[in-house]
Protein backbone atom coordinates (compact mmCIF):
# COMPACT_ATOMS: atom_id res chain seq x y z
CA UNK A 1 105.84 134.13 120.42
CA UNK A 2 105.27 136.88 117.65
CA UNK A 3 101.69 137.83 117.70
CA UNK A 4 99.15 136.43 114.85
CA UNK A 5 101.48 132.74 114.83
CA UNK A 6 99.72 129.46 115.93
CA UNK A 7 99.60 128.89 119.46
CA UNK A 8 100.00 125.23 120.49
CA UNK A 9 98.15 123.40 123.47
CA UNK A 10 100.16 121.44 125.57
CA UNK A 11 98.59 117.89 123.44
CA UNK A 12 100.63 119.33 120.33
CA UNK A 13 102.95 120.42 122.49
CA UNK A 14 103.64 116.99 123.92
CA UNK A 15 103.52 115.08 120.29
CA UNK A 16 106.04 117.60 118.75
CA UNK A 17 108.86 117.08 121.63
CA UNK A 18 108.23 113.35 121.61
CA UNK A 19 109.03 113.09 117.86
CA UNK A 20 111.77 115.56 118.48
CA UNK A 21 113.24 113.83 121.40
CA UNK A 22 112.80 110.34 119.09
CA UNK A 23 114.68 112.42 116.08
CA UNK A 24 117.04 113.58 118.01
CA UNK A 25 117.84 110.49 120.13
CA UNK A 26 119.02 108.25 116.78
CA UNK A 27 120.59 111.26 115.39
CA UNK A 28 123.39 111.15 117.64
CA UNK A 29 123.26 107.79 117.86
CA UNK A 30 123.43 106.71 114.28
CA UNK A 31 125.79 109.63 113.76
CA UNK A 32 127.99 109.91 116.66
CA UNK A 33 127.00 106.77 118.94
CA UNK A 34 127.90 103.58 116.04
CA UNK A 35 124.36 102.81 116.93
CA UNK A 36 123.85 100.48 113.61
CA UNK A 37 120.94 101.33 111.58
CA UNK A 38 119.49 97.72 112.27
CA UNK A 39 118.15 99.15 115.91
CA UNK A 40 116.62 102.24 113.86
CA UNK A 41 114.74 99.55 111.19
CA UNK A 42 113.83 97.32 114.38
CA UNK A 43 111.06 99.60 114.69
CA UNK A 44 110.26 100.77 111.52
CA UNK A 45 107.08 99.26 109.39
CA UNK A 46 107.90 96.14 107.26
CA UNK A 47 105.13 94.14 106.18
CA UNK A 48 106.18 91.09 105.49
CA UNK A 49 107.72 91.41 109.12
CA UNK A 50 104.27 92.56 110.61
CA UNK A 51 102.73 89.48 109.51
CA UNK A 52 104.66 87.67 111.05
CA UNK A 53 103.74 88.49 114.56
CA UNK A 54 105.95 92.02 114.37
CA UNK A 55 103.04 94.33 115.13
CA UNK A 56 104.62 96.79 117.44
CA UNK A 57 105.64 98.13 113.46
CA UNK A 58 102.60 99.77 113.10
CA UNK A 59 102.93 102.08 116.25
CA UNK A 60 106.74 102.66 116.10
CA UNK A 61 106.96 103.43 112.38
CA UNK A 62 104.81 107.12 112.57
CA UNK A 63 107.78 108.13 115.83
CA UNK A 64 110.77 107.37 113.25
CA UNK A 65 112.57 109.70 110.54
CA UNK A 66 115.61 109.96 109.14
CA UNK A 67 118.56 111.59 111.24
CA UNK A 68 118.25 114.68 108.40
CA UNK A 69 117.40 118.44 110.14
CA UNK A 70 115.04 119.30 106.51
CA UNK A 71 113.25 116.05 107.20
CA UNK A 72 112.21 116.93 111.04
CA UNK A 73 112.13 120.35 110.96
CA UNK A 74 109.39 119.90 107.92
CA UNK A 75 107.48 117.52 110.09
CA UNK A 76 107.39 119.76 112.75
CA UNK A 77 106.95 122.50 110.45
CA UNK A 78 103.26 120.73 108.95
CA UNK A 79 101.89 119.73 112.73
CA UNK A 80 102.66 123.48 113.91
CA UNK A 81 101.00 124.97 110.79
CA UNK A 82 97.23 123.55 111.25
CA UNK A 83 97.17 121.60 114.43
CA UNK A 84 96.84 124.68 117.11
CA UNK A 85 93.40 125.40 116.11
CA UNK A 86 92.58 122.16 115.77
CA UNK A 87 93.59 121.67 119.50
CA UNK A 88 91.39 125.02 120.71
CA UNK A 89 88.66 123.55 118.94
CA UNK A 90 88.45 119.64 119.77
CA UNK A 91 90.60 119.52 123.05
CA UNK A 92 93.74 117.89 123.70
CA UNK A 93 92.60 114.36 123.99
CA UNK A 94 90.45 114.32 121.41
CA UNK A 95 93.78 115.85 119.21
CA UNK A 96 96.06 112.60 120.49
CA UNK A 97 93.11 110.05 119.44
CA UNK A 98 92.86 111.49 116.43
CA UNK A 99 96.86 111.36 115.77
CA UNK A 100 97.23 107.74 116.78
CA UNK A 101 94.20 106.42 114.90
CA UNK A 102 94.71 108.00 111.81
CA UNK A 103 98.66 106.62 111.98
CA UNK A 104 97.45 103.51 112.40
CA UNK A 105 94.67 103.38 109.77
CA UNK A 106 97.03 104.33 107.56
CA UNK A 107 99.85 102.22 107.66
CA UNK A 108 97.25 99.87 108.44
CA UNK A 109 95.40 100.33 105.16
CA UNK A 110 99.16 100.48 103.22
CA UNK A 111 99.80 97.25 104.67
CA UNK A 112 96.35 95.35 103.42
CA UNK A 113 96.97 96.96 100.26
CA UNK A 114 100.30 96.09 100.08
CA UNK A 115 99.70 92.54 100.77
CA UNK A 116 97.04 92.78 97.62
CA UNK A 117 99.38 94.10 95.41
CA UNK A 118 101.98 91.67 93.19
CA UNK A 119 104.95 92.11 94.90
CA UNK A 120 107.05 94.40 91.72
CA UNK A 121 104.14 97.09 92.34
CA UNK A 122 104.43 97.14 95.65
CA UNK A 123 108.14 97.47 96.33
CA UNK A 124 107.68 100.50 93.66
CA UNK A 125 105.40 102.03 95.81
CA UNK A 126 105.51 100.92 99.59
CA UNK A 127 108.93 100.08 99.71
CA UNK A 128 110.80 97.19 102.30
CA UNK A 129 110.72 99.80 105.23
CA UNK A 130 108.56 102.44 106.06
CA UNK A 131 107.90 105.04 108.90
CA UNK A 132 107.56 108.37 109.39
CA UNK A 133 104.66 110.90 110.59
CA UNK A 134 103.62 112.36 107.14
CA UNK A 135 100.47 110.48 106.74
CA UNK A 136 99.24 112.41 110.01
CA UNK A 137 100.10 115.74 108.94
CA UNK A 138 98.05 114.90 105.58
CA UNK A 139 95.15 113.97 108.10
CA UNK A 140 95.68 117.08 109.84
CA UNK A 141 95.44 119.30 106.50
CA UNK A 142 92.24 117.31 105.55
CA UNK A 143 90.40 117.20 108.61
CA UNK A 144 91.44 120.94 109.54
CA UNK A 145 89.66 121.72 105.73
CA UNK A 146 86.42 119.61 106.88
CA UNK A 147 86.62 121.43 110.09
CA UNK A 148 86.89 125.39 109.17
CA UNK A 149 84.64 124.94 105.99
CA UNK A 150 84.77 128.14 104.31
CA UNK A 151 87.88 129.75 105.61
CA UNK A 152 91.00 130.95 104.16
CA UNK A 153 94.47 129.58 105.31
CA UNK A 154 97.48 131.01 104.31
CA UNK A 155 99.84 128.16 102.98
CA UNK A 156 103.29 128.23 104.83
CA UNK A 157 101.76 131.65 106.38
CA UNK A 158 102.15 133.24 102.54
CA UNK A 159 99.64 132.36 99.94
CA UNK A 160 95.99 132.55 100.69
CA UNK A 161 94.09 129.20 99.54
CA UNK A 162 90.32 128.44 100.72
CA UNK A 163 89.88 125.15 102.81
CA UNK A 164 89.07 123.57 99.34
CA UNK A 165 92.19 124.57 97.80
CA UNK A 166 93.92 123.19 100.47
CA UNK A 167 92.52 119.67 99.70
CA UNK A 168 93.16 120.04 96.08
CA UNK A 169 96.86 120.92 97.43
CA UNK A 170 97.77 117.66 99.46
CA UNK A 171 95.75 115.55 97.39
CA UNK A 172 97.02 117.10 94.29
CA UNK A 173 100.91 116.66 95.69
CA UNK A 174 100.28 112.93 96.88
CA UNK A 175 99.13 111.97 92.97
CA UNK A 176 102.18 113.73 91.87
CA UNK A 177 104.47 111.99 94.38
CA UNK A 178 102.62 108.43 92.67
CA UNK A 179 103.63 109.68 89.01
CA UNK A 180 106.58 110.35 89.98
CA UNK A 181 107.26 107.37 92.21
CA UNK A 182 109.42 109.91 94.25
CA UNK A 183 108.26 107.74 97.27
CA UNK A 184 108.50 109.36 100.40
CA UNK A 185 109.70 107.43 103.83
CA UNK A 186 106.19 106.56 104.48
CA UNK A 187 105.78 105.16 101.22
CA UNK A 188 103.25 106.48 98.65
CA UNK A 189 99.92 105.17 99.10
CA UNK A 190 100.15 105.89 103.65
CA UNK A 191 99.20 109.62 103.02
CA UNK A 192 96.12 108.45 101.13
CA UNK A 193 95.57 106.60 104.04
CA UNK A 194 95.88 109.40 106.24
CA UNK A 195 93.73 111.85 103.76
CA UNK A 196 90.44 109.55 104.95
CA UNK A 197 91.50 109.16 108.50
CA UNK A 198 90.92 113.02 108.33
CA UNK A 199 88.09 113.03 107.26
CA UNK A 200 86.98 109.82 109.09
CA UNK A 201 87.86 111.03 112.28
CA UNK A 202 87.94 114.25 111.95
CA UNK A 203 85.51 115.59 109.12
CA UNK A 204 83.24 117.07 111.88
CA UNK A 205 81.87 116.85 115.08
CA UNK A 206 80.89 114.03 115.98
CA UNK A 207 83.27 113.06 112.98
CA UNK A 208 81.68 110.06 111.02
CA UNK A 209 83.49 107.52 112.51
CA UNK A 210 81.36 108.84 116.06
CA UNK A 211 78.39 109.40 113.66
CA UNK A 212 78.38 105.69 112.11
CA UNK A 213 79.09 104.16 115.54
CA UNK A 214 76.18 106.23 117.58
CA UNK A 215 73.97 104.73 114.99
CA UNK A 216 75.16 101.64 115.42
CA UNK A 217 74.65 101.84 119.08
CA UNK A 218 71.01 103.08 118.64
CA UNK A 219 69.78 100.62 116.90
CA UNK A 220 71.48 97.85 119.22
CA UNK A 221 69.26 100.05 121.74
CA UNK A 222 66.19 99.60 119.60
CA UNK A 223 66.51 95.75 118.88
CA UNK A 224 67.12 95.46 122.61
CA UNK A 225 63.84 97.90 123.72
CA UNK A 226 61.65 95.63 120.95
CA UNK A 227 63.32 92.21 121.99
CA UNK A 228 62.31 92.91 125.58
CA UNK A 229 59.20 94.31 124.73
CA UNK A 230 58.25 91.05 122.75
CA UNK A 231 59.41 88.87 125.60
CA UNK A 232 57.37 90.82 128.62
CA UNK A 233 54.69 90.00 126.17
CA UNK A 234 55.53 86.27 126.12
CA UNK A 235 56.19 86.56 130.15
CA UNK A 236 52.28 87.90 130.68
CA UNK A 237 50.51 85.81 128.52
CA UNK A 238 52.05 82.71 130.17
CA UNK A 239 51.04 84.04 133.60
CA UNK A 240 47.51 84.27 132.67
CA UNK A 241 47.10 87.66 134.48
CA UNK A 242 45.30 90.15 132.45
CA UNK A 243 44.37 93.75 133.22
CA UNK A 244 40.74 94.62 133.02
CA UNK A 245 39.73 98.20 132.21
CA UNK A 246 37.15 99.90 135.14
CA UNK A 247 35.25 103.27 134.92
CA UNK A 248 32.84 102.01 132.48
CA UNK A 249 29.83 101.38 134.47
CA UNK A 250 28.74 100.36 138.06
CA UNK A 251 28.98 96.64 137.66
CA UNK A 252 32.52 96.05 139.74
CA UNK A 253 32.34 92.20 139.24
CA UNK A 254 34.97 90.47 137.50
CA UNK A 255 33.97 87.91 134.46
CA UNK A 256 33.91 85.10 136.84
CA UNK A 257 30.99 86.62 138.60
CA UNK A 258 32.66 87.75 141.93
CA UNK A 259 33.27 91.02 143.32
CA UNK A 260 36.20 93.33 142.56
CA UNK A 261 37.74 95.10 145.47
């Protein structure tokens, strides 16, 4: 590999093969095979399909992408560009978390929205099918910005732009993408979706999502501490034991009169 290029882990290493392999596999089969497209939209999103008990949608539609070489070997292109150093810094299993959930969240969030929306708006801009791993590489670019605060990437390894710039960038391109309604496979409002699963998952460490639940968990830890508190309390006032304090003076008897051992 020539020296100064992005080094990836064996995590990125593992997603970019798998969505390779996936590419690759209806490729030939679409193309060459007479594999009919209906097994290719069997697993992409569709939301009226998802609600009706069709969930496995959600997780096969980020694998999928059109049997084109400019649409995979962009894809590939965006994970290899930022991901490496997001590996070296957050590990490899953090990295496949962080892939998965922010798919997830946002077709998820596409899909609630959709279902929101009257249904002329949101064939405009969701589509019938969907799929497609853009909305991760947007969480990539965003939480790889949150990450390296202060930095300077080089876009497609030529023009310099500072970690802010780079927000402006994807951000800037999704809005354009919605003016246009040039809607991508995904659909236009999943990469929104994927923007704050970067930096919800990713916009630090702990990221907030970590940050909002550890705070969740200590309180639950503090209600439980005062809750048992109060009720050892209850437990020693019904026993009628009660401690009484020595070292004060000589008298060792007890309030009944008797002596204290």
């Amino acid at each position: 590999m020539m020296p100064g290029l992005p080094r990836p882990g064996r995590a990125l290493w593992g997603v970019m093969l798998t969505l390779f392999g996936i590419w690759l596999a209806f490729a030939i089969g679409l193309n060459w095979g007479g594999v009919s497209e209906r097994v290719f939209l069997f697993f992409a999103g569709n939301t009226e399909l998802i609600l009706k008990g069709q969930l496995w949608r959600l997780v096969t539609a980020p694998l999928l992408h059109v049997p084109s070489v400019g649409a995979i070997l962009f894809l590939l292109f965006g994970f290899y560009f930022l991901t490496p150093t997001l590996e070296q810094q957050w590990g490899g299993p953090r990295l496949i978390r962080f892939l998965i959930l922010s798919s997830l969240l946002a077709y998820g969030l596409q899909l609630f929205v959709g279902v929101l929306l009257p249904r002329s708006l949101s064939d405009r801009l969701i589509g019938e099918y969907w799929f497609g791993a853009l909305p991760a590489v947007e969480a990539i670019s965003i939480a790889w910005a949150l990450t390296f605060r202060g930095q300077t990437v080089r876009l497609f390894f030529v023009l310099p732009v500072s970690t802010r710039g780079l927000i402006l960038f994807v951000v800037g391109v999704s809005l354009l993408y919605v003016v246009t309604l040039e809607r991508p496979t995904c659909g236009l409002l999943a990469p929104f979706g994927g923007m704050a699963s970067g930096w919800l998952f990713g916009g630090g460490t702990p990221s907030p999502a970590r940050r909002f639940w550890l705070k969740l968990r200590l309180a639950r830890l503090e209600r439980e501490a005062k809750k048992e508190s109060v009720d050892r309390k209850k437990r020693v006032a019904r026993s009628g034991l009660r401690v009484i304090e020595g070292g004060k003076d000589d008298d060792q008897s007890g309030p009944d009169g008797r002596m204290l051992n």
